[in-house]
PDB file of N, CA and C in Angstrom:
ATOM      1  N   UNK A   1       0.827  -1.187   0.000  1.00  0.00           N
ATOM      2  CA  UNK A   1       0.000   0.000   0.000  1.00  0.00           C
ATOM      3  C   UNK A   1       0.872   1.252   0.000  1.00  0.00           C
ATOM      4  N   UNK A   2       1.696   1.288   0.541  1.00  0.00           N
ATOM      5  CA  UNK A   2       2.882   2.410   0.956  1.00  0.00           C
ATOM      6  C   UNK A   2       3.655   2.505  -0.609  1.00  0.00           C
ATOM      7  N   UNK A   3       3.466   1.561  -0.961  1.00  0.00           N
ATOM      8  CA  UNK A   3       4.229   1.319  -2.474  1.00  0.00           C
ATOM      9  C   UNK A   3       4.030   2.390  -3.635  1.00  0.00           C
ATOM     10  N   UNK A   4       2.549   2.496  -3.138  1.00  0.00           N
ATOM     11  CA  UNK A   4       1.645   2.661  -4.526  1.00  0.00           C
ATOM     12  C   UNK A   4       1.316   4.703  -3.688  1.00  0.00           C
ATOM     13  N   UNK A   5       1.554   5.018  -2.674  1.00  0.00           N
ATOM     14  CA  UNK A   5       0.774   5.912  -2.060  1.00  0.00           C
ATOM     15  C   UNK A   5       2.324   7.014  -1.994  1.00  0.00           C
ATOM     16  N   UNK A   6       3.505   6.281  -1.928  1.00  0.00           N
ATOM     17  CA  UNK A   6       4.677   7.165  -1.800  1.00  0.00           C
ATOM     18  C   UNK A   6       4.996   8.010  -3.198  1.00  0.00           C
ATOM     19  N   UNK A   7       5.330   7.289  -4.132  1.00  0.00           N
ATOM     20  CA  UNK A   7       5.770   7.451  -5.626  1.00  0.00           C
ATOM     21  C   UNK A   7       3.960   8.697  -5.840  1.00  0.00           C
ATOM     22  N   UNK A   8       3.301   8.591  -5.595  1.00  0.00           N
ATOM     23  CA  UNK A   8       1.753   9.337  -6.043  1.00  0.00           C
ATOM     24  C   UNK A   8       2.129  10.954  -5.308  1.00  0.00           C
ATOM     25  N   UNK A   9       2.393  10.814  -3.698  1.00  0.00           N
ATOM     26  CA  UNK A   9       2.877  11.757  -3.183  1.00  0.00           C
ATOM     27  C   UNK A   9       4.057  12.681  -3.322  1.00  0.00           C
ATOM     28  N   UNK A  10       4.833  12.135  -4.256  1.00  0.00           N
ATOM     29  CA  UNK A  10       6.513  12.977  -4.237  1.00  0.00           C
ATOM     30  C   UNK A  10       6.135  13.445  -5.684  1.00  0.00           C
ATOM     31  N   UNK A  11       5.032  12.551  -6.572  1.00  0.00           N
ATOM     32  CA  UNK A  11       4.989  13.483  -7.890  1.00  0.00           C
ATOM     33  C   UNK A  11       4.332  14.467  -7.514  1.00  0.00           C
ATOM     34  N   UNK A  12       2.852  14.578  -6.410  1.00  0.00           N
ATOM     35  CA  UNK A  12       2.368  15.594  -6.394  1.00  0.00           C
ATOM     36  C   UNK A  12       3.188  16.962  -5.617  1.00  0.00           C
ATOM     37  N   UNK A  13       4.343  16.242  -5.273  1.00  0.00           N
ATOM     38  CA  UNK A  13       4.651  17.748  -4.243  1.00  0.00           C
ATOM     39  C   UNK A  13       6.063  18.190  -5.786  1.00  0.00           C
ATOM     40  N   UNK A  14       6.544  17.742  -6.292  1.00  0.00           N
ATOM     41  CA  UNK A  14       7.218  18.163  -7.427  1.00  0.00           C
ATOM     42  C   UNK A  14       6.554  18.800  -8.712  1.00  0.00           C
ATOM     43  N   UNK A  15       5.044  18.214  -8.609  1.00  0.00           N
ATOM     44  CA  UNK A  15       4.375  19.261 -10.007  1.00  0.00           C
ATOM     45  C   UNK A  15       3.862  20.121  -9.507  1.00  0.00           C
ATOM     46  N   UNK A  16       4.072  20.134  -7.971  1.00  0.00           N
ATOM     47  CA  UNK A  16       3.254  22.018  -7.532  1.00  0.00           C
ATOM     48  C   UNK A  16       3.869  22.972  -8.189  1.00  0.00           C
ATOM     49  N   UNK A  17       5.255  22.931  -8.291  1.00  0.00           N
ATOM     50  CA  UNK A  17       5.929  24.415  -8.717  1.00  0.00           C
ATOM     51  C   UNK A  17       5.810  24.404 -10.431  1.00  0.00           C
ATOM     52  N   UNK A  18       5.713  23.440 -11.123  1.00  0.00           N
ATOM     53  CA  UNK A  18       5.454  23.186 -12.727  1.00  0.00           C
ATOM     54  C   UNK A  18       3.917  24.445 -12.842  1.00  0.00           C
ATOM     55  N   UNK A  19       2.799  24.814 -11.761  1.00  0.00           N
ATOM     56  CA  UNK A  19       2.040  24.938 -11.833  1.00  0.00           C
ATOM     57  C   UNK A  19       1.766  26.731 -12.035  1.00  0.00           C
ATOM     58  N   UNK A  20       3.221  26.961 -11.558  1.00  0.00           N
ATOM     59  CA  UNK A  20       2.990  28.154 -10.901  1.00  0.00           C
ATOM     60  C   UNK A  20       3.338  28.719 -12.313  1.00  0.00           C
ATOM     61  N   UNK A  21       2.439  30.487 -12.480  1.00  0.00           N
ATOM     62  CA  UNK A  21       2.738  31.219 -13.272  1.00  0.00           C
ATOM     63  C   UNK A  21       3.731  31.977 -13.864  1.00  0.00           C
ATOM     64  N   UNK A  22       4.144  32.587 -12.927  1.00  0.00           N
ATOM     65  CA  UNK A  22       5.598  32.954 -13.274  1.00  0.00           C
ATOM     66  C   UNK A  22       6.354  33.070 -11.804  1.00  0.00           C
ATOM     67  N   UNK A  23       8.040  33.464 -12.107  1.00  0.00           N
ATOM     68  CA  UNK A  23       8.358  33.184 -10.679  1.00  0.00           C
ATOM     69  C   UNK A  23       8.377  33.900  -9.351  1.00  0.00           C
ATOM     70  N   UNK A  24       7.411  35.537  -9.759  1.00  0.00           N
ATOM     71  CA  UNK A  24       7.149  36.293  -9.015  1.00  0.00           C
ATOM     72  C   UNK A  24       6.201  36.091  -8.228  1.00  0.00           C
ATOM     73  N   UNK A  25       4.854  35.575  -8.742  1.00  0.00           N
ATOM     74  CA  UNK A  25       3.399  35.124  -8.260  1.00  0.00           C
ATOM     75  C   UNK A  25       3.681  33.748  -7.587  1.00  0.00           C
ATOM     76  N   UNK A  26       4.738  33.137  -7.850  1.00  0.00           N
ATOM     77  CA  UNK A  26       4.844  31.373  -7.597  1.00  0.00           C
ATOM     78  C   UNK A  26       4.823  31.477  -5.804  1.00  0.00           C
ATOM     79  N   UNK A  27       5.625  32.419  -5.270  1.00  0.00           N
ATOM     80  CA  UNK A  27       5.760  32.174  -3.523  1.00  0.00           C
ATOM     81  C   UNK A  27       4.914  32.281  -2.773  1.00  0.00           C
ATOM     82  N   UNK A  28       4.003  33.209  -3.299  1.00  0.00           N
ATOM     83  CA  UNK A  28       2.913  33.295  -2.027  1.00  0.00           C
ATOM     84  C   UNK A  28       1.712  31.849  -2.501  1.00  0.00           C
ATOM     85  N   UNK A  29       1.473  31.762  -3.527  1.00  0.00           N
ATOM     86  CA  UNK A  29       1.235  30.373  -3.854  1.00  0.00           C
ATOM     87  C   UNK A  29       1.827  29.153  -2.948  1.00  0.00           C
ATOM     88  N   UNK A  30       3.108  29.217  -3.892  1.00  0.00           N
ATOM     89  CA  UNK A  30       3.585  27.933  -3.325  1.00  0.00           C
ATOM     90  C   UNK A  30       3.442  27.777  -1.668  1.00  0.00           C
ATOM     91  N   UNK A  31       3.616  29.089  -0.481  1.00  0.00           N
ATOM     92  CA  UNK A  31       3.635  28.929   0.607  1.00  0.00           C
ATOM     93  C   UNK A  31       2.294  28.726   1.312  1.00  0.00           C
ATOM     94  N   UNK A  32       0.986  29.213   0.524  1.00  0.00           N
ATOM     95  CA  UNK A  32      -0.196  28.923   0.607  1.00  0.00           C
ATOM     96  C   UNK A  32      -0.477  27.108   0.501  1.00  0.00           C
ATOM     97  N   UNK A  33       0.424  26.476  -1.046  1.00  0.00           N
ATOM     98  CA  UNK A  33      -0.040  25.357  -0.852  1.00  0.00           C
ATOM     99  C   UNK A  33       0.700  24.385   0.543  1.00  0.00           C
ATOM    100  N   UNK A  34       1.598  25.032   0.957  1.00  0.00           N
ATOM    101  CA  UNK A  34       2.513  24.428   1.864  1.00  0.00           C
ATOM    102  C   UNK A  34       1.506  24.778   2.803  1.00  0.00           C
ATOM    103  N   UNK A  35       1.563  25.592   3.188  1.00  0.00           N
ATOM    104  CA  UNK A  35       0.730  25.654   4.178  1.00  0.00           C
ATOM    105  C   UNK A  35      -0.534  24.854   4.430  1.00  0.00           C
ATOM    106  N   UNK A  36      -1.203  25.139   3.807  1.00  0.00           N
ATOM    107  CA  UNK A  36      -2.080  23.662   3.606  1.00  0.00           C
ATOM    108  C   UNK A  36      -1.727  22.716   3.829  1.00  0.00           C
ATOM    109  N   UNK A  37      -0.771  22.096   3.281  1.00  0.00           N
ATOM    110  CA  UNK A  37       0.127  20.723   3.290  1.00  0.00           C
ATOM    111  C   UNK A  37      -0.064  20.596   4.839  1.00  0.00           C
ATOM    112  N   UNK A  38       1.055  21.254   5.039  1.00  0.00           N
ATOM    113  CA  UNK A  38       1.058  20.981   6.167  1.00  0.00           C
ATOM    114  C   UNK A  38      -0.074  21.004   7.986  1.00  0.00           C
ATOM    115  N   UNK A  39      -0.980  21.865   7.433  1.00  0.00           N
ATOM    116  CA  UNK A  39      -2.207  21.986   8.589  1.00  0.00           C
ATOM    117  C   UNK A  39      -2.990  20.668   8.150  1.00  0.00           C
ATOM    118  N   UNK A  40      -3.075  19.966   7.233  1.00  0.00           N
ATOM    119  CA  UNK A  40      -3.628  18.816   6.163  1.00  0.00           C
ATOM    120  C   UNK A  40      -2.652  17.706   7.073  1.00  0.00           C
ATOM    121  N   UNK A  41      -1.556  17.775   7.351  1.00  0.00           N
ATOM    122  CA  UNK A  41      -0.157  16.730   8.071  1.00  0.00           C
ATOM    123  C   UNK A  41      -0.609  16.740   9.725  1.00  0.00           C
ATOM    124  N   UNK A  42      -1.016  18.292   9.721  1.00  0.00           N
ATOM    125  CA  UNK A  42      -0.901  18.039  11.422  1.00  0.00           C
ATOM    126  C   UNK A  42      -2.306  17.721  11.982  1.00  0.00           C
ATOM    127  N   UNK A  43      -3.578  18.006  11.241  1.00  0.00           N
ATOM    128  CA  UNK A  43      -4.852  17.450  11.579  1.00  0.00           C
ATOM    129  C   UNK A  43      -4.966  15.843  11.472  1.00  0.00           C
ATOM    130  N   UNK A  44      -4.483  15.712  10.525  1.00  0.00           N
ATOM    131  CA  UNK A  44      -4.104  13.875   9.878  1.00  0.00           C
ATOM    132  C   UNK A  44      -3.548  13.145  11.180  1.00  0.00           C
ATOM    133  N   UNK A  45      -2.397  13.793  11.319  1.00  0.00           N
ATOM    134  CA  UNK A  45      -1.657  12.971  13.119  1.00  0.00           C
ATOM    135  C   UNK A  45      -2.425  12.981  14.295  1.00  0.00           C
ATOM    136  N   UNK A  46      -3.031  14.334  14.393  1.00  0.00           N
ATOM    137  CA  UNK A  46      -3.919  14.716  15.632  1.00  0.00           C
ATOM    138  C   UNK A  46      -5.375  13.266  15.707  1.00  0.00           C
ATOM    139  N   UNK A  47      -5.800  13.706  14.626  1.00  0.00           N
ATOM    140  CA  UNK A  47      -7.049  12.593  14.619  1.00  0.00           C
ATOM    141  C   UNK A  47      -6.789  10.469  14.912  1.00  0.00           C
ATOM    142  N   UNK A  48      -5.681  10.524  14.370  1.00  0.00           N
ATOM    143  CA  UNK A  48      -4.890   9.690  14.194  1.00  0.00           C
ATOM    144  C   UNK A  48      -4.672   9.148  15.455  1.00  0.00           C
ATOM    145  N   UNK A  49      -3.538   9.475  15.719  1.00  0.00           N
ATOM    146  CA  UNK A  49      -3.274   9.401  17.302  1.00  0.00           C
ATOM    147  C   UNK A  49      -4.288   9.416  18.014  1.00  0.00           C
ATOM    148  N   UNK A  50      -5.317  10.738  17.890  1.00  0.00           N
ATOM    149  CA  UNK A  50      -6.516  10.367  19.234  1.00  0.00           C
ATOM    150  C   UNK A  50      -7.199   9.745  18.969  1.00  0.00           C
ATOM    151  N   UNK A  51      -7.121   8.753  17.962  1.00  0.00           N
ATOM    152  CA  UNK A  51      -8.368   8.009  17.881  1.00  0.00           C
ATOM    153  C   UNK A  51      -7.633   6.302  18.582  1.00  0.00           C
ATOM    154  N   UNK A  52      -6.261   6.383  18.152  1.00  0.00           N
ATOM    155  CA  UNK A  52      -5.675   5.220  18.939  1.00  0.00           C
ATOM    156  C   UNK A  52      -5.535   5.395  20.282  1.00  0.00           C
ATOM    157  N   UNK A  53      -5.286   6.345  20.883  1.00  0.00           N
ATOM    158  CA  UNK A  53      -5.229   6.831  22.309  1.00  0.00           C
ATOM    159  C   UNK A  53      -6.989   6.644  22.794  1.00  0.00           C
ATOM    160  N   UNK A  54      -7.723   6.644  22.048  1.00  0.00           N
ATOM    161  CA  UNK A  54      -9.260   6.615  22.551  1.00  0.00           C
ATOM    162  C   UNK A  54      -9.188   5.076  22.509  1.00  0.00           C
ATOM    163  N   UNK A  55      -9.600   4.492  21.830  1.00  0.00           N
ATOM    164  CA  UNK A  55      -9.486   3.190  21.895  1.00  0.00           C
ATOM    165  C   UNK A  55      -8.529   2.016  22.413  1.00  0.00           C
ATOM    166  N   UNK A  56      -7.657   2.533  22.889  1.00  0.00           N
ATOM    167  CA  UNK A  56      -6.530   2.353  23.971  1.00  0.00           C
ATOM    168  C   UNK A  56      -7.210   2.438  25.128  1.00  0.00           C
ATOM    169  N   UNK A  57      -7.717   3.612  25.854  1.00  0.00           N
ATOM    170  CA  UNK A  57      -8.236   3.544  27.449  1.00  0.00           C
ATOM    171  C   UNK A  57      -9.449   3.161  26.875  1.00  0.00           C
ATOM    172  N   UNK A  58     -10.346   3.285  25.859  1.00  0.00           N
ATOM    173  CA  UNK A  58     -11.866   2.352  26.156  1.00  0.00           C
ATOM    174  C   UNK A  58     -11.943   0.921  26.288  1.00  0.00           C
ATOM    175  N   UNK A  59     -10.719   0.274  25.189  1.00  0.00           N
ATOM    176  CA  UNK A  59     -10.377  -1.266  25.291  1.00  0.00           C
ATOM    177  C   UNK A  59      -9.738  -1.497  27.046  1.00  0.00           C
ATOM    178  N   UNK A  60      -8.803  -0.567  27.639  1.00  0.00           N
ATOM    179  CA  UNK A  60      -8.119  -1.158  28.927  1.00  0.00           C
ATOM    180  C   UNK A  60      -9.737  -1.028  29.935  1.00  0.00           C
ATOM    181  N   UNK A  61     -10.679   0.171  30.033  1.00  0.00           N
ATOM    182  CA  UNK A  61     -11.806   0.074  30.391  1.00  0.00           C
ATOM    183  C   UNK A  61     -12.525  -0.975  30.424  1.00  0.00           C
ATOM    184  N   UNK A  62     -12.782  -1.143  29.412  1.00  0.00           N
ATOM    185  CA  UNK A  62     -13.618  -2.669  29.274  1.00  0.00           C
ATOM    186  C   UNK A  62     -13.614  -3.852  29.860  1.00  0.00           C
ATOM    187  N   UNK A  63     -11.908  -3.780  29.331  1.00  0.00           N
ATOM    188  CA  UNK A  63     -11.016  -5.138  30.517  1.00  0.00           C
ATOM    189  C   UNK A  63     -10.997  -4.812  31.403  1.00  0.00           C
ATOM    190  N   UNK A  64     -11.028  -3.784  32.525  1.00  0.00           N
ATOM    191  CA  UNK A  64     -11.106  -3.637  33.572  1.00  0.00           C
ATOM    192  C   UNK A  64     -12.690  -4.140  33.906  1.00  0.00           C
ATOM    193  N   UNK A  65     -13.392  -3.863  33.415  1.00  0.00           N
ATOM    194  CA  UNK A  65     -15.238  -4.035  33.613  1.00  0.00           C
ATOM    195  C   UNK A  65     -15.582  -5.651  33.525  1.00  0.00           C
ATOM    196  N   UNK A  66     -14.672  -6.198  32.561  1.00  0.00           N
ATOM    197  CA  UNK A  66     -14.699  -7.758  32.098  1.00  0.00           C
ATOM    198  C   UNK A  66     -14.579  -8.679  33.093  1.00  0.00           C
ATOM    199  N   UNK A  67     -13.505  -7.571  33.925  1.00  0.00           N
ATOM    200  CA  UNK A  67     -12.560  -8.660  34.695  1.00  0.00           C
ATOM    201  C   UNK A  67     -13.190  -8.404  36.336  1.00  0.00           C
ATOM    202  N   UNK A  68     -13.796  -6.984  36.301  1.00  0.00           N
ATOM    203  CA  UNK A  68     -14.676  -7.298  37.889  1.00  0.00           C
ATOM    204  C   UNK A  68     -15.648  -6.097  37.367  1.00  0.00           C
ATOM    205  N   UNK A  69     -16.803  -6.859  36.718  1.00  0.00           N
ATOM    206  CA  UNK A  69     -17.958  -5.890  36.575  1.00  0.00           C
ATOM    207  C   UNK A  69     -18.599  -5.132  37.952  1.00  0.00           C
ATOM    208  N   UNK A  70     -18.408  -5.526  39.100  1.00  0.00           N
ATOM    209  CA  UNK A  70     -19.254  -4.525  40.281  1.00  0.00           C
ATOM    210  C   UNK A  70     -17.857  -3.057  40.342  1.00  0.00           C
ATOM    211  N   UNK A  71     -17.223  -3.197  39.220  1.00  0.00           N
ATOM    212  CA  UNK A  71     -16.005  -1.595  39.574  1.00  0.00           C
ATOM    213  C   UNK A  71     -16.546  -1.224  38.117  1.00  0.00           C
ATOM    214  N   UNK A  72     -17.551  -1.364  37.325  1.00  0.00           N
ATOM    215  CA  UNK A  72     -18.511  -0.724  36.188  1.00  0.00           C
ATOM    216  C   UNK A  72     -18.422   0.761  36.746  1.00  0.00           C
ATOM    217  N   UNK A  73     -19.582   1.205  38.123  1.00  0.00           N
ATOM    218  CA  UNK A  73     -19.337   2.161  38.160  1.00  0.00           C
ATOM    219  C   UNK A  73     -18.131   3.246  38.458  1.00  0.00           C
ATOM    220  N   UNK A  74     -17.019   2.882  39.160  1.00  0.00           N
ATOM    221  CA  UNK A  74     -16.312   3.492  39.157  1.00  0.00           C
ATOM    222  C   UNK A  74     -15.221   3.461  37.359  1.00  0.00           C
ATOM    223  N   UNK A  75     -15.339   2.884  37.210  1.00  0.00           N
ATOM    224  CA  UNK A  75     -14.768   3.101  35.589  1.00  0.00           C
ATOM    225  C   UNK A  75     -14.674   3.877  34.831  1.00  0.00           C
ATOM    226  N   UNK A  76     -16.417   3.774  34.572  1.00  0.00           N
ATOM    227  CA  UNK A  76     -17.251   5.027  33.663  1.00  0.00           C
ATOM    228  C   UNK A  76     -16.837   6.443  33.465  1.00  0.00           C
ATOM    229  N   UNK A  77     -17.019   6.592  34.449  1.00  0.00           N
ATOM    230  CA  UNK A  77     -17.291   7.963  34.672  1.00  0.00           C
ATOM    231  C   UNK A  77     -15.237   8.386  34.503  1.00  0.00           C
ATOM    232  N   UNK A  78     -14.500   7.731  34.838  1.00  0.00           N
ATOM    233  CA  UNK A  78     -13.460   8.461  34.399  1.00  0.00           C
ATOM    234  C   UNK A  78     -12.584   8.397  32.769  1.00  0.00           C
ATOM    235  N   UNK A  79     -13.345   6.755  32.743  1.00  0.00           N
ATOM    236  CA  UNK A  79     -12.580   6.708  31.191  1.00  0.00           C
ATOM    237  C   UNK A  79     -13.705   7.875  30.403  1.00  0.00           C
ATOM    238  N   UNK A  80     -15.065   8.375  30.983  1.00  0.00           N
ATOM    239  CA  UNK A  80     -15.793   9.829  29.702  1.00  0.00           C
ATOM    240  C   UNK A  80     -14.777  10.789  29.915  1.00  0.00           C
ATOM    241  N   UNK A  81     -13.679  10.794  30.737  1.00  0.00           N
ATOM    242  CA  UNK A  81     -13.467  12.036  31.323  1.00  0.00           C
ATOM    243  C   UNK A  81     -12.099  12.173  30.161  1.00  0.00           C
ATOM    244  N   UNK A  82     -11.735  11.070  30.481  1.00  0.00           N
ATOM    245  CA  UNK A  82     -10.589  10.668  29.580  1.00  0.00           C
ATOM    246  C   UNK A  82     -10.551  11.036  28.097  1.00  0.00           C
ATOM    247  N   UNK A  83     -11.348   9.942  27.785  1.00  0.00           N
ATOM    248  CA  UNK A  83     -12.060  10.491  26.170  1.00  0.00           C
ATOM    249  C   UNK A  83     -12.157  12.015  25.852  1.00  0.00           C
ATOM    250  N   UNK A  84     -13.150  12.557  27.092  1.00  0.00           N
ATOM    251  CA  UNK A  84     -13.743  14.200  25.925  1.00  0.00           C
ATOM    252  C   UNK A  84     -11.777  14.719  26.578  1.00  0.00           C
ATOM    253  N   UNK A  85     -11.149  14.438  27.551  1.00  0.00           N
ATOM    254  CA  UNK A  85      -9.938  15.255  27.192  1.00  0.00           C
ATOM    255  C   UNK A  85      -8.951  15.039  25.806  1.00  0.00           C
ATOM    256  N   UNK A  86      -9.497  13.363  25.411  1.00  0.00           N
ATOM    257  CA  UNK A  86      -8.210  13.287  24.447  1.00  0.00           C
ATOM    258  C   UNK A  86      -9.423  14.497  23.420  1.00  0.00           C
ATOM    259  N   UNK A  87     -10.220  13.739  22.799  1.00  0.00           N
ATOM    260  CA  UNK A  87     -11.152  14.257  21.751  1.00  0.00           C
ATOM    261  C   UNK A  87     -10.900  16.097  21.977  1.00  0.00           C
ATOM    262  N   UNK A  88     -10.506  16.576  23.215  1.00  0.00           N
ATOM    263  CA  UNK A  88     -10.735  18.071  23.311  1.00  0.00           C
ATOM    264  C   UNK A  88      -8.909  18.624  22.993  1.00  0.00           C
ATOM    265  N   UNK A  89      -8.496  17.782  22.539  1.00  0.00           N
ATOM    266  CA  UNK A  89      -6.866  17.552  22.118  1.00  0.00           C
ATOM    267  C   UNK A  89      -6.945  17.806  20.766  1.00  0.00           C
ATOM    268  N   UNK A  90      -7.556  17.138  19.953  1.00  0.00           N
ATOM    269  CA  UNK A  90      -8.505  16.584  18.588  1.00  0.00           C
ATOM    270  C   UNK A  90      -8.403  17.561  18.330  1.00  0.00           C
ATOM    271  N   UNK A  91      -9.179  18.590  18.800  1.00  0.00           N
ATOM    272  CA  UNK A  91     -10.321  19.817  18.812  1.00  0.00           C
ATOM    273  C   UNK A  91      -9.340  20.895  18.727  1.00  0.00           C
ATOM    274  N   UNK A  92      -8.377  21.213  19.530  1.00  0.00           N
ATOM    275  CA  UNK A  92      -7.219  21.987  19.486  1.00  0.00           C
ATOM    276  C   UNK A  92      -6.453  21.398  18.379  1.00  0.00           C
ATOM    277  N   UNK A  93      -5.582  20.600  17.547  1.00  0.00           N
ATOM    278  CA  UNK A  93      -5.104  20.804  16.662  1.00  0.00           C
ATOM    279  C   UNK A  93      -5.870  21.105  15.431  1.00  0.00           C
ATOM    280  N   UNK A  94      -7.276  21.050  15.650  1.00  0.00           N
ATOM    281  CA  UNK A  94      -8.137  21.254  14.308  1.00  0.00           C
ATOM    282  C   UNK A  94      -7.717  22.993  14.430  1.00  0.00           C
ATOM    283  N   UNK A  95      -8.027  23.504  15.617  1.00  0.00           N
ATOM    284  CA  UNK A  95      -7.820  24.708  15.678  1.00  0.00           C
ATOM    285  C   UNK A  95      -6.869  25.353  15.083  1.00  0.00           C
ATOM    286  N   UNK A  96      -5.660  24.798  15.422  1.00  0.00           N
ATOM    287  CA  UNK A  96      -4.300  25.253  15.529  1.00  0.00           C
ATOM    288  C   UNK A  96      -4.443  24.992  13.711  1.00  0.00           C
ATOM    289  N   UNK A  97      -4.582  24.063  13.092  1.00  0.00           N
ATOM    290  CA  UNK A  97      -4.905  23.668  11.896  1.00  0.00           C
ATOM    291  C   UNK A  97      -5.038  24.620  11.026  1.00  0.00           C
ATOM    292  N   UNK A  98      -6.301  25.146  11.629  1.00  0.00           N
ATOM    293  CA  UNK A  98      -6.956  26.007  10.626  1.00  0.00           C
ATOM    294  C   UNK A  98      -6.695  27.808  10.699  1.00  0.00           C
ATOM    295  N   UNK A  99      -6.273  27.944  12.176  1.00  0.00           N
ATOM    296  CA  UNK A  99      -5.284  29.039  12.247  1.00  0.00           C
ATOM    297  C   UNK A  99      -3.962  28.899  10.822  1.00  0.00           C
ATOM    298  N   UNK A 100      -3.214  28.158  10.984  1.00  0.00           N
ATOM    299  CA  UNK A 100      -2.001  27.647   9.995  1.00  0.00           C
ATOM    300  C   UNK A 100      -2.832  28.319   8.583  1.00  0.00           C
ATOM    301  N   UNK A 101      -4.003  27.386   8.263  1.00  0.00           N
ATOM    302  CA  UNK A 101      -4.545  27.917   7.033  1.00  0.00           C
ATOM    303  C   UNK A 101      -4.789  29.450   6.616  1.00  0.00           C
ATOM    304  N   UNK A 102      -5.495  30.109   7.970  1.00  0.00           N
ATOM    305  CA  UNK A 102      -5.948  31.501   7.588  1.00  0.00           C
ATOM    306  C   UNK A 102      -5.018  32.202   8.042  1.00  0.00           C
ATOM    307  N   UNK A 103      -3.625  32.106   8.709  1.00  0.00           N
ATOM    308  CA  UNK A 103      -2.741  32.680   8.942  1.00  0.00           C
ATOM    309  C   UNK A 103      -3.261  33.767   9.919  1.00  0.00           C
ATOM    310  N   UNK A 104      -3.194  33.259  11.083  1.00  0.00           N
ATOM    311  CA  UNK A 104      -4.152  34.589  11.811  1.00  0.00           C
ATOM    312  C   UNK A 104      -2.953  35.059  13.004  1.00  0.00           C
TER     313      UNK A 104
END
């Protein structure tokens, strides 16, 4: 899969500059598409990661619940706590993301 997805990616970042008009107009372009690129790189990891980090403490949760269901309630209530912090992690690099994009 990596095979077919690497060689696709290095042509597209080498025909960005083929694209550009001339070489005065090309920078704020080209740093626009970078920019992108990259808020596109760091939302990609963010989601990524928190979604393995979520399913990491909901799976150890579970097994904890599996293995002595009368500690159900004490569980709960901290692996939600857990979750909306990773998910509110999520939420901040979308931010940070889209700051990158509008350059603020």
């Amino acid at each position: 899969m990596m095979k077919r997805i690497l060689p696709l990616l290095v042509m597209v970042m080498v025909a960005a500059p083929a694209f550009a008009a001339d070489a005065a107009g090309a920078e704020p372009t080209m740093v626009k598409g970078l920019l992108a690129i990259a808020a596109g790189i760091a939302i990609s990891f963010a989601a990524g990661l928190g979604a393995i980090g979520q399913s990491r403490g909901l799976a150890a949760a579970l097994e904890g619940i599996a293995r002595n269901p009368s500690a159900s309630g004490k569980l709960v209530t901290p692996m939600i706590i857990g979750l909306a912090l990773i998910e509110s992690l999520v939420i901040y690099a979308l931010v940070i993301a889209l700051m990158i994009v509008l350059k603020l």
